[in-house]
C-alpha atoms as a PDB file:
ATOM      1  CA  UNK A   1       7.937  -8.637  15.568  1.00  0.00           C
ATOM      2  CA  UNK A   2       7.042  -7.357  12.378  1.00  0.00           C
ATOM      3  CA  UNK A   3       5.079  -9.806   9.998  1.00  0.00           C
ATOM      4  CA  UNK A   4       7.075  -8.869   6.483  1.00  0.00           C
ATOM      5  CA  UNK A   5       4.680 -10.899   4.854  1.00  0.00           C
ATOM      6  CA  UNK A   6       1.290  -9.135   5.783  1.00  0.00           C
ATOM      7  CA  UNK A   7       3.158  -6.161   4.465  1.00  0.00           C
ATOM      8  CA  UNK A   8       3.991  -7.546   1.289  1.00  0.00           C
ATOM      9  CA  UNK A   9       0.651  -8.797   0.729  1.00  0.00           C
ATOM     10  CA  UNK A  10      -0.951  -4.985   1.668  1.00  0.00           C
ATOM     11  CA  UNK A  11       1.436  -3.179  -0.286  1.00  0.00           C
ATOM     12  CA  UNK A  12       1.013  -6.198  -3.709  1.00  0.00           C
ATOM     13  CA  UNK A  13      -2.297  -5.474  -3.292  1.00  0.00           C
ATOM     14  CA  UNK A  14      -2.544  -1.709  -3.541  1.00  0.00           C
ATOM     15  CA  UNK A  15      -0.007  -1.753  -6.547  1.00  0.00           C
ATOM     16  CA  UNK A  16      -2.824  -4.121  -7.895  1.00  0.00           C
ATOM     17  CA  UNK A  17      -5.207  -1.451  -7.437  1.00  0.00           C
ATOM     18  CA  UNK A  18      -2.835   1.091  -8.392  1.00  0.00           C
ATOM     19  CA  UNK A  19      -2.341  -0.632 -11.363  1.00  0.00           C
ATOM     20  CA  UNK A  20      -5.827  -1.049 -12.823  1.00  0.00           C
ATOM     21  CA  UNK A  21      -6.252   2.619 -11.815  1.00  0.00           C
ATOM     22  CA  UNK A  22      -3.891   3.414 -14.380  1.00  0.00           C
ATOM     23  CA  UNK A  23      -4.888   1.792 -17.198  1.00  0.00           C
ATOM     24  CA  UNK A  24      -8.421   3.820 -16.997  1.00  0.00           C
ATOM     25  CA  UNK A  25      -6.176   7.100 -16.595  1.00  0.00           C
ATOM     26  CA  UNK A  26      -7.424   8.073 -13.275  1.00  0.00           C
ATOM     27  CA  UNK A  27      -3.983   9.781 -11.755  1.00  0.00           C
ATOM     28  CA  UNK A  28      -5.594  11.206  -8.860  1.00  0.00           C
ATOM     29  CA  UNK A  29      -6.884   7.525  -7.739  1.00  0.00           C
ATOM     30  CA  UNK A  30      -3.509   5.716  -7.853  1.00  0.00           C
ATOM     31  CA  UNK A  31      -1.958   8.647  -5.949  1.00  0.00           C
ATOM     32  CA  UNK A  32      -4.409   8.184  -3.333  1.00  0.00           C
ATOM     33  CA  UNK A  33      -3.565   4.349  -3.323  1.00  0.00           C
ATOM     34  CA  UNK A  34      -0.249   4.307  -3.394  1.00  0.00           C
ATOM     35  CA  UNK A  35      -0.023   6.844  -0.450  1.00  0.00           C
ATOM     36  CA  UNK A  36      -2.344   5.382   1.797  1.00  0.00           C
ATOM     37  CA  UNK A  37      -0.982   2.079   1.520  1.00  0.00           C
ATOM     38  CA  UNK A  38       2.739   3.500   2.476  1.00  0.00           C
ATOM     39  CA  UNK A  39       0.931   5.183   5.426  1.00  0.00           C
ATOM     40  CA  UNK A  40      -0.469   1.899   6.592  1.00  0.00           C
ATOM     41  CA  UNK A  41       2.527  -0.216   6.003  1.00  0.00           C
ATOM     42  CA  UNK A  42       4.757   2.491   7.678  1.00  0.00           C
ATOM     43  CA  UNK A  43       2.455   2.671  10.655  1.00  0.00           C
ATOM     44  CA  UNK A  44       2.163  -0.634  11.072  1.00  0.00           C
ATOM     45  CA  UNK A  45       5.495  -1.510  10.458  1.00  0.00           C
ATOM     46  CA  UNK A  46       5.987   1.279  13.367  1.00  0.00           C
ATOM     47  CA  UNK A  47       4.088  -0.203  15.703  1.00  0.00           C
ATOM     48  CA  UNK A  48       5.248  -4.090  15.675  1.00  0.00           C
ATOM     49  CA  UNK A  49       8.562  -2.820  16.492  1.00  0.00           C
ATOM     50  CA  UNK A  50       7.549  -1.722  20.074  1.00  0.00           C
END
C-alpha cells in the first residue's frame, strides 16, 4: 500500500530545500533537488504497489 503521506512529507521537504536554494541563486542545486526527490518518490511509490 502506498503511504501518501511519507511522500508528501519527502517531496515538502525537498521543495524546502529547493526553495532556500533559490533564494542564494544556485540553479544547478535546486535542479538536482527537485529531480532526485521525483526519482525517490516515483521509485518508491513504484515499489509499494507490488
Amino acid at each position: 500500500m502506498v503511504d501518501y503521506q511519507k511522500l508528501y512529507t519527502k517531496l515538502f521537504n525537498a521543495m524546502t530545500d529547493a526553495l532556500e536554494e533559490l533564494e542564494q541563486l544556485n540553479i544547478g542545486r535546486v535542479k538536482n533537488i527537485l529531480r532526485r526527490a521525483q526519482q525517490e518518490a516515483e521509485e518508491e511509490y513504484l515499489s509499494s504497489e507490488e
